[in-house]
PDB file of N, CA and C in Angstrom:
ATOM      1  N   UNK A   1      -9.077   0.132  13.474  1.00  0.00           N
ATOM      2  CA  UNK A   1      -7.718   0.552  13.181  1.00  0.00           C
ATOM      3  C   UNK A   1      -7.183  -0.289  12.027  1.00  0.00           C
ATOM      4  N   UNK A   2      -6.806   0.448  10.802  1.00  0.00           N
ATOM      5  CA  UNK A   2      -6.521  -0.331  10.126  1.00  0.00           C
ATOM      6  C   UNK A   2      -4.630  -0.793   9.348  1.00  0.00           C
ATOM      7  N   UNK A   3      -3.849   0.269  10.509  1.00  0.00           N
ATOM      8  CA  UNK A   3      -3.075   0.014  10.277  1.00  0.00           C
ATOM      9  C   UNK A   3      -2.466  -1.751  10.777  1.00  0.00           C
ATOM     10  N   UNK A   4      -2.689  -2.810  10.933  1.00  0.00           N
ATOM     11  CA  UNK A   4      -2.246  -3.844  11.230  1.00  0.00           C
ATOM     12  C   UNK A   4      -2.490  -4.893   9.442  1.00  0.00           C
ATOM     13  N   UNK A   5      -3.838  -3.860   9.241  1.00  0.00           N
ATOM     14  CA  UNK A   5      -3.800  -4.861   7.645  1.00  0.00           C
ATOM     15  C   UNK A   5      -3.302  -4.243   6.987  1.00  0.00           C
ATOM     16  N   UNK A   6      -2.991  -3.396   6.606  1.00  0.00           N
ATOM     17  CA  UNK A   6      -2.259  -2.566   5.876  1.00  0.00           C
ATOM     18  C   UNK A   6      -1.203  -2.952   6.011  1.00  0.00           C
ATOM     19  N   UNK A   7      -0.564  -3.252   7.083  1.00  0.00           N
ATOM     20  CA  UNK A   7       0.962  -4.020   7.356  1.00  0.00           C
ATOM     21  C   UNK A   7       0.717  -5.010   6.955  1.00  0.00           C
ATOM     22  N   UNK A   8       0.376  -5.972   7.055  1.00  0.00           N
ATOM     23  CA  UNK A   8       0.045  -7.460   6.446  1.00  0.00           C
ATOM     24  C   UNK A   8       0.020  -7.345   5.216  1.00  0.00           C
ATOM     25  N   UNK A   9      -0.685  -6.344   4.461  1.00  0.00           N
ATOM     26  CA  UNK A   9      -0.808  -6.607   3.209  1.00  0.00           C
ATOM     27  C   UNK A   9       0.706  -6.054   2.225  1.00  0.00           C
ATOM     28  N   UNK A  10       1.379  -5.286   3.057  1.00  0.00           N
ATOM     29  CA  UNK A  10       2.910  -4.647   2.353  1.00  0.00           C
ATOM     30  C   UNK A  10       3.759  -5.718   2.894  1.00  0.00           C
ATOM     31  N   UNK A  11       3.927  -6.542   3.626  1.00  0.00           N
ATOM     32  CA  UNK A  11       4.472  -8.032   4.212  1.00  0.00           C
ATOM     33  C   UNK A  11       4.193  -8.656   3.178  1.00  0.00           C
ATOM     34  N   UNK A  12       2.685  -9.354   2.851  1.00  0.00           N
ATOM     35  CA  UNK A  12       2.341  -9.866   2.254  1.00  0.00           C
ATOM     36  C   UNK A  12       3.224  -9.619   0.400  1.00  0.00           C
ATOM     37  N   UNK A  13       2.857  -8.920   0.479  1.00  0.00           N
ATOM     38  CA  UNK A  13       3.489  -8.204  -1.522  1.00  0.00           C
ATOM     39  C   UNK A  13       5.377  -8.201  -1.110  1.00  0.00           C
ATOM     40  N   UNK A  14       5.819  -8.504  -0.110  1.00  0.00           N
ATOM     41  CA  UNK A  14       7.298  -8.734   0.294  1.00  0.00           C
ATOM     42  C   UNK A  14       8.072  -7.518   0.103  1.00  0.00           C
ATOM     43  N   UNK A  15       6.939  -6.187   0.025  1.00  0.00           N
ATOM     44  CA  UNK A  15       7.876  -4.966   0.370  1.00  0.00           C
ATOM     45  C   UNK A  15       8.170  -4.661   1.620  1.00  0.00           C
ATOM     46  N   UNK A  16       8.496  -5.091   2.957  1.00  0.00           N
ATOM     47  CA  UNK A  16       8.161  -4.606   3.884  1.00  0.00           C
ATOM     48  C   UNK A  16       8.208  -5.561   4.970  1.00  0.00           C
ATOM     49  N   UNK A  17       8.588  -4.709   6.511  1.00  0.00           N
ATOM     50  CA  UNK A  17       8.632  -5.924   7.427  1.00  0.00           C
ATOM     51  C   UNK A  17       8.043  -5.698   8.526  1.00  0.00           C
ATOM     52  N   UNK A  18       7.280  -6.498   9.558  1.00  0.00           N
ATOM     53  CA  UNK A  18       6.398  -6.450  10.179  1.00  0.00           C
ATOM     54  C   UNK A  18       6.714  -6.277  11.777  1.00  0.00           C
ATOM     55  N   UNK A  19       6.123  -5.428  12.245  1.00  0.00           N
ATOM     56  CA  UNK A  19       6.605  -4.728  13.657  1.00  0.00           C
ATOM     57  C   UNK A  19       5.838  -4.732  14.286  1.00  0.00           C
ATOM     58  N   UNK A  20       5.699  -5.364  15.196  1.00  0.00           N
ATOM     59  CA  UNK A  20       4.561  -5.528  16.422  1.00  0.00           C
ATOM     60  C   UNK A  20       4.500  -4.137  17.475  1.00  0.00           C
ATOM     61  N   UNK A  21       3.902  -3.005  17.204  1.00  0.00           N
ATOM     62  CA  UNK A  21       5.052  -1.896  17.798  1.00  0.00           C
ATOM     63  C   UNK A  21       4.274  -2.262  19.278  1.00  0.00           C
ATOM     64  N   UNK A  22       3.095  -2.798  19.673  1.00  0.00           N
ATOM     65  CA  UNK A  22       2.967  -3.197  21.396  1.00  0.00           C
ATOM     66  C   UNK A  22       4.319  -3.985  21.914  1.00  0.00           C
ATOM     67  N   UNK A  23       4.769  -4.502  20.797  1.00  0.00           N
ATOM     68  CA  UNK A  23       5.975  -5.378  21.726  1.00  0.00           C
ATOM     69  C   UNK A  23       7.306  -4.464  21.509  1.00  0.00           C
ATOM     70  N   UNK A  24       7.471  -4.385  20.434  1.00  0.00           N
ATOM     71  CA  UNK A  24       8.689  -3.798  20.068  1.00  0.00           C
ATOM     72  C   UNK A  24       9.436  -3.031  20.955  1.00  0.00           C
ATOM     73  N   UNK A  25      10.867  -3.405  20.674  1.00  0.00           N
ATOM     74  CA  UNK A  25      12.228  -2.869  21.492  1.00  0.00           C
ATOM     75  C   UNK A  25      13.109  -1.943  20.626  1.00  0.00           C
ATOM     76  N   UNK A  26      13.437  -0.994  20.860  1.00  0.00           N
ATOM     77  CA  UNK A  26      14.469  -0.227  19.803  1.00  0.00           C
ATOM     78  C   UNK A  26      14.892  -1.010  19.453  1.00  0.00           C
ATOM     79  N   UNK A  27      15.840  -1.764  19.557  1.00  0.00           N
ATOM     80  CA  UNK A  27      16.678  -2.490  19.063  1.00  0.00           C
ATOM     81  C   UNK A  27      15.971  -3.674  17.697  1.00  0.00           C
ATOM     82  N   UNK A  28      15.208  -3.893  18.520  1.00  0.00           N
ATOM     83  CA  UNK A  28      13.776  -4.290  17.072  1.00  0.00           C
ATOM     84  C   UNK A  28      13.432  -3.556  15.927  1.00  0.00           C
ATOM     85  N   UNK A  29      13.393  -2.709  16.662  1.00  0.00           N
ATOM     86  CA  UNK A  29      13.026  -1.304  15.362  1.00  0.00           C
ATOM     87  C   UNK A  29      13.954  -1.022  14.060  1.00  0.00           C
ATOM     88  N   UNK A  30      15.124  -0.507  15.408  1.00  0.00           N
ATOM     89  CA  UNK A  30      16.164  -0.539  14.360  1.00  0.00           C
ATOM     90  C   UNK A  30      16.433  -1.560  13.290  1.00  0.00           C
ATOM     91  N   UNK A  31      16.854  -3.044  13.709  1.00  0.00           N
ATOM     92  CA  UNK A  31      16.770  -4.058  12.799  1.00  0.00           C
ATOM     93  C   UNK A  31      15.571  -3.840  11.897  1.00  0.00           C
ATOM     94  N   UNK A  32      14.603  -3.715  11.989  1.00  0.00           N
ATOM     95  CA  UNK A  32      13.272  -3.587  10.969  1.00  0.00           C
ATOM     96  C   UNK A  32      13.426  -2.891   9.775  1.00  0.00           C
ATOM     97  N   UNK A  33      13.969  -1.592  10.321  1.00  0.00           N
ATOM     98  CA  UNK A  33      14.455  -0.171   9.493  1.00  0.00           C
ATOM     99  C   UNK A  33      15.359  -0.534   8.440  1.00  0.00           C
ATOM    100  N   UNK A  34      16.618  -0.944   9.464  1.00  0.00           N
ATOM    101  CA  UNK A  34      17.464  -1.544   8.559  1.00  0.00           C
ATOM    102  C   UNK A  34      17.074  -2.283   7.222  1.00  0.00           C
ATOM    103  N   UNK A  35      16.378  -3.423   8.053  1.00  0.00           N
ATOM    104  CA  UNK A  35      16.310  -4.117   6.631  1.00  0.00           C
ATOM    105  C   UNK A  35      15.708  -3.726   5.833  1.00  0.00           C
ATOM    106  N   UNK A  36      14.276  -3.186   6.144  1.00  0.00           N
ATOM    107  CA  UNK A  36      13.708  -2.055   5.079  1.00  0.00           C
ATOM    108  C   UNK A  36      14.568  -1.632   4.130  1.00  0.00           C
ATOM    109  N   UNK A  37      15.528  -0.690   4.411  1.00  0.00           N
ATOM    110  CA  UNK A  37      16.193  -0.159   3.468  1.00  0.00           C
ATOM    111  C   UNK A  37      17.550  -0.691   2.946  1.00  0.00           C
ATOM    112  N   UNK A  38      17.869  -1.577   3.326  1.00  0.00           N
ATOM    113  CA  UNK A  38      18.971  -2.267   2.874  1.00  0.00           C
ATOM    114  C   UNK A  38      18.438  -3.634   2.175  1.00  0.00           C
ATOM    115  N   UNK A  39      17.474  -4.506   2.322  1.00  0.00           N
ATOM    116  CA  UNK A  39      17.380  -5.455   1.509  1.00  0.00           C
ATOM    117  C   UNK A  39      17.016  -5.103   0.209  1.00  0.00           C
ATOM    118  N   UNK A  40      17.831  -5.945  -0.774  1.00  0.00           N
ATOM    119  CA  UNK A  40      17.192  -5.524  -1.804  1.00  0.00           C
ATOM    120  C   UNK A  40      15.502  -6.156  -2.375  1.00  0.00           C
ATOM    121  N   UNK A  41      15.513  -7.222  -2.717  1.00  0.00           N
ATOM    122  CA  UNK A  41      14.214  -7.490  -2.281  1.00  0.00           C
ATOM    123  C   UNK A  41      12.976  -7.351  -2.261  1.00  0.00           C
ATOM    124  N   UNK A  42      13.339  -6.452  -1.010  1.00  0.00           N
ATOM    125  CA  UNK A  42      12.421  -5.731  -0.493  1.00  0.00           C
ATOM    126  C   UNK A  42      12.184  -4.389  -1.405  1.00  0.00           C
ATOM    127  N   UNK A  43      13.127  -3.428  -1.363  1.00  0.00           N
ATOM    128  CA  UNK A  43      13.238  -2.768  -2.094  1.00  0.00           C
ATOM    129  C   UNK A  43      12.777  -2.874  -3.768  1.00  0.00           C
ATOM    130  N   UNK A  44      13.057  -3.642  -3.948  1.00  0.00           N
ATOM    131  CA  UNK A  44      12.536  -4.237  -5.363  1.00  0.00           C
ATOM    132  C   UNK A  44      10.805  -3.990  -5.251  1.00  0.00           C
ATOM    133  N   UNK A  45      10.139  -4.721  -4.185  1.00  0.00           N
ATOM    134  CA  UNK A  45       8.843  -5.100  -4.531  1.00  0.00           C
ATOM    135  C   UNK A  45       8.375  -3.380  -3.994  1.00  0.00           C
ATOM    136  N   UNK A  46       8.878  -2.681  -2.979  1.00  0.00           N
ATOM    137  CA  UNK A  46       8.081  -1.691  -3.091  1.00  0.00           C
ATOM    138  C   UNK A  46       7.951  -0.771  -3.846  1.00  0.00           C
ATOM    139  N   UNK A  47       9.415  -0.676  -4.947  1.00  0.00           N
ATOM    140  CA  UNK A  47       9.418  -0.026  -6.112  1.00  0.00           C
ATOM    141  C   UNK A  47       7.728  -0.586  -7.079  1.00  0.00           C
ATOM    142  N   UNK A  48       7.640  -1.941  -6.925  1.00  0.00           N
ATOM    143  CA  UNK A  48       7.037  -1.936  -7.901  1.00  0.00           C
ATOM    144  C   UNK A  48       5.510  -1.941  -7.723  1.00  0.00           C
ATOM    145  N   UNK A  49       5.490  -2.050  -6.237  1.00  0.00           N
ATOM    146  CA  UNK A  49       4.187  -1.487  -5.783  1.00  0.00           C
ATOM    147  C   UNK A  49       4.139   0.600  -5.957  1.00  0.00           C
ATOM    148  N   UNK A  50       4.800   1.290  -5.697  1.00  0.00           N
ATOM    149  CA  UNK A  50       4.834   2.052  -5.856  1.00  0.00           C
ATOM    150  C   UNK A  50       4.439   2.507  -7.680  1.00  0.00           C
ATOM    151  N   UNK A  51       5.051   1.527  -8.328  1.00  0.00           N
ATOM    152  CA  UNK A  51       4.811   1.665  -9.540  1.00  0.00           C
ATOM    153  C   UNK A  51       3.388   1.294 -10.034  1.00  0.00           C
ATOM    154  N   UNK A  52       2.880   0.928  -9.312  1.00  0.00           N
ATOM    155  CA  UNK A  52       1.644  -0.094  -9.433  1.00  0.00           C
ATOM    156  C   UNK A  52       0.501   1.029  -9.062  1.00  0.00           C
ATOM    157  N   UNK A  53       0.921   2.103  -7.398  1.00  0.00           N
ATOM    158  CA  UNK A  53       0.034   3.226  -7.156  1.00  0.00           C
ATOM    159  C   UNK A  53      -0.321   4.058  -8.329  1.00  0.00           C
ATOM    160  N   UNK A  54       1.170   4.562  -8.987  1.00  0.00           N
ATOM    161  CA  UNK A  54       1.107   5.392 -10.003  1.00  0.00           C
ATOM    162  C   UNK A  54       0.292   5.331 -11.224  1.00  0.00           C
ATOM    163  N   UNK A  55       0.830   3.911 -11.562  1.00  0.00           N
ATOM    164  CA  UNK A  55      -0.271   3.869 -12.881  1.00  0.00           C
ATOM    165  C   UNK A  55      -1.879   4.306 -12.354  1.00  0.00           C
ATOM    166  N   UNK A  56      -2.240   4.028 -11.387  1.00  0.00           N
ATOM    167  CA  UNK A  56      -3.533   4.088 -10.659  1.00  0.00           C
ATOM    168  C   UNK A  56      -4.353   5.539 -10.463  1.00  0.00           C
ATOM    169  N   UNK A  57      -2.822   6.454 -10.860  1.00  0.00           N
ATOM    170  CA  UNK A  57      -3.207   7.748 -10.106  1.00  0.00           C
ATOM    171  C   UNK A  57      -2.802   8.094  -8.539  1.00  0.00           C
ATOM    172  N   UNK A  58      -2.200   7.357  -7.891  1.00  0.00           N
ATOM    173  CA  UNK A  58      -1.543   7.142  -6.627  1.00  0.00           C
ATOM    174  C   UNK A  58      -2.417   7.828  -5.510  1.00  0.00           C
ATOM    175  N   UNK A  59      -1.852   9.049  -4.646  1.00  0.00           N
ATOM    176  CA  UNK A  59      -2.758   9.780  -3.829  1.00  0.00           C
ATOM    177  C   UNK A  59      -3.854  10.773  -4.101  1.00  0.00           C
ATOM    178  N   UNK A  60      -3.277  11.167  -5.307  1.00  0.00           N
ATOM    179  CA  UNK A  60      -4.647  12.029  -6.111  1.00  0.00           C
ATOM    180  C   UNK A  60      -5.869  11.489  -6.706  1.00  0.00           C
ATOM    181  N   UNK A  61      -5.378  10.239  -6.742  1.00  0.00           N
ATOM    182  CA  UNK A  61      -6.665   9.700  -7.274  1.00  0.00           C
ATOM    183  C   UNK A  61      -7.234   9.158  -6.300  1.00  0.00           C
ATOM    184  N   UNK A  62      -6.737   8.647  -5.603  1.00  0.00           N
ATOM    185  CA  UNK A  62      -7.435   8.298  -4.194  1.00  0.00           C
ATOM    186  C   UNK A  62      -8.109   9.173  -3.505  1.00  0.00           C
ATOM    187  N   UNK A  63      -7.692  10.413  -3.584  1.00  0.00           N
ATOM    188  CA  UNK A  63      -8.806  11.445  -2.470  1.00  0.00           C
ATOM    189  C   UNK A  63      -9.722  11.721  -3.482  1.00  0.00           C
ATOM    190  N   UNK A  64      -9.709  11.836  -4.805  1.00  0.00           N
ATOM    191  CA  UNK A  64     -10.844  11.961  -5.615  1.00  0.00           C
ATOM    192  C   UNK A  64     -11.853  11.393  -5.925  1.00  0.00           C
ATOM    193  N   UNK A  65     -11.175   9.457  -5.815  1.00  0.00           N
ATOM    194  CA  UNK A  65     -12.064   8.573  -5.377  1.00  0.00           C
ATOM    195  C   UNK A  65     -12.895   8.635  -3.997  1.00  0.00           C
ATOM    196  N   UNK A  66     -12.262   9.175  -2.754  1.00  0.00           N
ATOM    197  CA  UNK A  66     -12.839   9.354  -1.576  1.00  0.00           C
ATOM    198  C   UNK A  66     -13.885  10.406  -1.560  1.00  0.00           C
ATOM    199  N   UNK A  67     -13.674  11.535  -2.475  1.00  0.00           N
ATOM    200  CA  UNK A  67     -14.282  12.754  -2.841  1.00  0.00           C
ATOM    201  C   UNK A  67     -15.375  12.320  -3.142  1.00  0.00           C
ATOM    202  N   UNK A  68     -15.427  11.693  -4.182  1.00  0.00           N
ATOM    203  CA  UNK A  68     -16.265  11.065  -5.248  1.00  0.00           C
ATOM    204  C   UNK A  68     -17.547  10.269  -4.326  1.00  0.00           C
ATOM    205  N   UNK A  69     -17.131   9.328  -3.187  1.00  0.00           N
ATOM    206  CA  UNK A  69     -17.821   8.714  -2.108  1.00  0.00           C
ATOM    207  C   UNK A  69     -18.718   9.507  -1.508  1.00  0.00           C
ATOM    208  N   UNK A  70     -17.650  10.358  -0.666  1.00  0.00           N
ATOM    209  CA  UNK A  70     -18.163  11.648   0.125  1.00  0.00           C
ATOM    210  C   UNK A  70     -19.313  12.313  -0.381  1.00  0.00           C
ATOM    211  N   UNK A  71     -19.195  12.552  -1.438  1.00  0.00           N
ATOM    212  CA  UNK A  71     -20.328  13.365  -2.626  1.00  0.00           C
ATOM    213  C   UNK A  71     -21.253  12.647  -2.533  1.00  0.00           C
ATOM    214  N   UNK A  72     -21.325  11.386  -2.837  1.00  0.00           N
ATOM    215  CA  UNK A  72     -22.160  10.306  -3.275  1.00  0.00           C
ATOM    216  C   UNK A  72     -23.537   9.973  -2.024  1.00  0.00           C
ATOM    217  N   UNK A  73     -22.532   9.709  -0.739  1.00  0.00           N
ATOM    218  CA  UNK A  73     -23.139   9.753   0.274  1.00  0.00           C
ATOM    219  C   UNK A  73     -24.177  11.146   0.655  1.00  0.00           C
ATOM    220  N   UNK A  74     -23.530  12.376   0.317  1.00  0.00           N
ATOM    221  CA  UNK A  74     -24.255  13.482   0.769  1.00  0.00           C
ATOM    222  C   UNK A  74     -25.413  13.603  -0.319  1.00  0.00           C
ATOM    223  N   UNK A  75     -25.491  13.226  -1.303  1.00  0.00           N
ATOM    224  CA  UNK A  75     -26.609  13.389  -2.420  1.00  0.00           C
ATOM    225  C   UNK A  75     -27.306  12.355  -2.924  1.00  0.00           C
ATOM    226  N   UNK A  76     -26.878  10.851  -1.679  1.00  0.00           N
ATOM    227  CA  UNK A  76     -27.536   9.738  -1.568  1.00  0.00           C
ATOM    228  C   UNK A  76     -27.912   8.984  -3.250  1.00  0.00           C
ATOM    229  N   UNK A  77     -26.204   9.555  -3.861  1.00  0.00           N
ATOM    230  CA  UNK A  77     -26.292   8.728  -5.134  1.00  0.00           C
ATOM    231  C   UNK A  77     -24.871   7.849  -5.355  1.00  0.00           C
ATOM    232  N   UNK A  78     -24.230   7.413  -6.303  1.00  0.00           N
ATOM    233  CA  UNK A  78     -23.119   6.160  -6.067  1.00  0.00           C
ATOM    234  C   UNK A  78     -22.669   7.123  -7.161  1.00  0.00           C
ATOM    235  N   UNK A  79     -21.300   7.858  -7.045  1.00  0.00           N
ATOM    236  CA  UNK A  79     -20.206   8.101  -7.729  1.00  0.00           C
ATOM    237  C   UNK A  79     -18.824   8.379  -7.284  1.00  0.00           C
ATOM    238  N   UNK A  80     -18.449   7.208  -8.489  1.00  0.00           N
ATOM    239  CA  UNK A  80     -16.894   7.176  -8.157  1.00  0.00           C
ATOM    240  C   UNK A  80     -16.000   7.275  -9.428  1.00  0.00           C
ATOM    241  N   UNK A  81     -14.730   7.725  -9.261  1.00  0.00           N
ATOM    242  CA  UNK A  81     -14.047   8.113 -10.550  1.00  0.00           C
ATOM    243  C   UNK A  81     -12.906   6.867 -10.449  1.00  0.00           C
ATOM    244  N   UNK A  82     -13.147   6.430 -11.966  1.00  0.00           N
ATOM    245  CA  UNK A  82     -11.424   5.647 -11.743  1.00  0.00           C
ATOM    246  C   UNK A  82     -10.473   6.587 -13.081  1.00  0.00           C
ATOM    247  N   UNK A  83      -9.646   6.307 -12.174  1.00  0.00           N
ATOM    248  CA  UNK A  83      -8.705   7.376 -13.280  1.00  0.00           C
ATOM    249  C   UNK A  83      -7.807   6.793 -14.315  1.00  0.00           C
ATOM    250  N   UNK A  84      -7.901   5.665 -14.230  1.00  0.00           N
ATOM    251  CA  UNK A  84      -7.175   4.400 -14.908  1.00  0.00           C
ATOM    252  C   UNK A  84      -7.891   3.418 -15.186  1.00  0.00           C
ATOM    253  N   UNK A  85      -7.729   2.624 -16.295  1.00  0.00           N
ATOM    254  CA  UNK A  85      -8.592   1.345 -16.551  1.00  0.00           C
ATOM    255  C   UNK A  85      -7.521   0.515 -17.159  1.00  0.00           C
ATOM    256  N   UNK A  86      -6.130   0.849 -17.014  1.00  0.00           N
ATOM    257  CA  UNK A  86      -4.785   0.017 -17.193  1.00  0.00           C
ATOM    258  C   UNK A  86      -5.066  -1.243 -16.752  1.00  0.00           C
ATOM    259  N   UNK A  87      -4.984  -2.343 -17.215  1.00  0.00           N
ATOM    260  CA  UNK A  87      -5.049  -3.959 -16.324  1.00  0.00           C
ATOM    261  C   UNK A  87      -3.743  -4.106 -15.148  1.00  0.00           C
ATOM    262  N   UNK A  88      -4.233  -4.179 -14.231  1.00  0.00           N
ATOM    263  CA  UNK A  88      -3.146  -4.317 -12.919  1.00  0.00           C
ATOM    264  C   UNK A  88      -2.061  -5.693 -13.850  1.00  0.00           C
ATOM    265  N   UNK A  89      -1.129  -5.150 -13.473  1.00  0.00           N
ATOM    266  CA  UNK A  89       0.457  -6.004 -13.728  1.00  0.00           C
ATOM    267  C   UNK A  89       1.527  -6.920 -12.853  1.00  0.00           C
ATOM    268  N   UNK A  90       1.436  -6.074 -11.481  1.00  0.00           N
ATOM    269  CA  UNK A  90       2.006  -6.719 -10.872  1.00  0.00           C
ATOM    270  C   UNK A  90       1.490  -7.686  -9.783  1.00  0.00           C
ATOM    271  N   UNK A  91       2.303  -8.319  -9.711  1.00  0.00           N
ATOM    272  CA  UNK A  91       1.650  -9.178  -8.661  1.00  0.00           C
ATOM    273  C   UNK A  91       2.253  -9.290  -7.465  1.00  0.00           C
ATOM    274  N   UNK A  92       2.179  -9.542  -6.054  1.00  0.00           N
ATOM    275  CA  UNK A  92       2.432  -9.125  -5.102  1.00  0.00           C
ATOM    276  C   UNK A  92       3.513 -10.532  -4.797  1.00  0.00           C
ATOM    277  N   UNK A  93       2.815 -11.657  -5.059  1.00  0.00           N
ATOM    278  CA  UNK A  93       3.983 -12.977  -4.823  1.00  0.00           C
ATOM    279  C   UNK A  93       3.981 -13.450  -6.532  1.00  0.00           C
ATOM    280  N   UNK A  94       5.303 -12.914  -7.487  1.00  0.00           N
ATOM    281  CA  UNK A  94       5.169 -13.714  -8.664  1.00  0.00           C
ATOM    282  C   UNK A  94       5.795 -15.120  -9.351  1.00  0.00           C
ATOM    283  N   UNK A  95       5.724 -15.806  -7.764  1.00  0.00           N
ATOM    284  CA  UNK A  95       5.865 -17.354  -8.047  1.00  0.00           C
ATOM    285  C   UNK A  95       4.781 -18.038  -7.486  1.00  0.00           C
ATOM    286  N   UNK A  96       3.847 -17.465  -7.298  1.00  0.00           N
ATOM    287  CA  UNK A  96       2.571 -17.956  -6.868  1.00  0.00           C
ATOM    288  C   UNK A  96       1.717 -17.749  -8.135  1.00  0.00           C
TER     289      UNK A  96
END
């Protein structure tokens, strides 16, 4: 299951806040939500992760890359497409 790193890693880049949902209480939730969308912040970094998908090709390029796997595997050869060769920009902590 890989949604727990996937959370860690949008925590991590400080878009985002982390919800234990085995424990979690509405009232947890709600606060979570909240701040989600009210900090700025936060908001800030997922803009610029979002900005960061795009240059990349975001979800289209991703299933094409997965495509690309899929293929690869069934004809027991290695191809993958990148749709971008932009140098990544942002950085997830940029005082680190």
């Amino acid at each position: 299951d890989d949604q727990p790193v996937v959370a860690d890693q949008v925590v991590r880049a400080g878009a985002g806040v982390r919800v234990k949902f085995a424990r979690v209480r509405a009232d947890d939730l709600r606060d979570a939500v909240r701040q989600a969308l009210e900090d700025r912040d936060l908001r800030a970094a997922a803009g610029r992760l979002s900005a960061d998908f795009a240059t990349y090709g975001g979800a289209t390029a991703a299933a094409t890359a997965l495509e690309g796997l899929l293929a690869s595997e069934v004809q027991g050869t290695e191809r993958i497409r990148v749709t971008s060769t932009e140098p990544r920009t942002h950085r997830a902590n940029p005082t680190t």
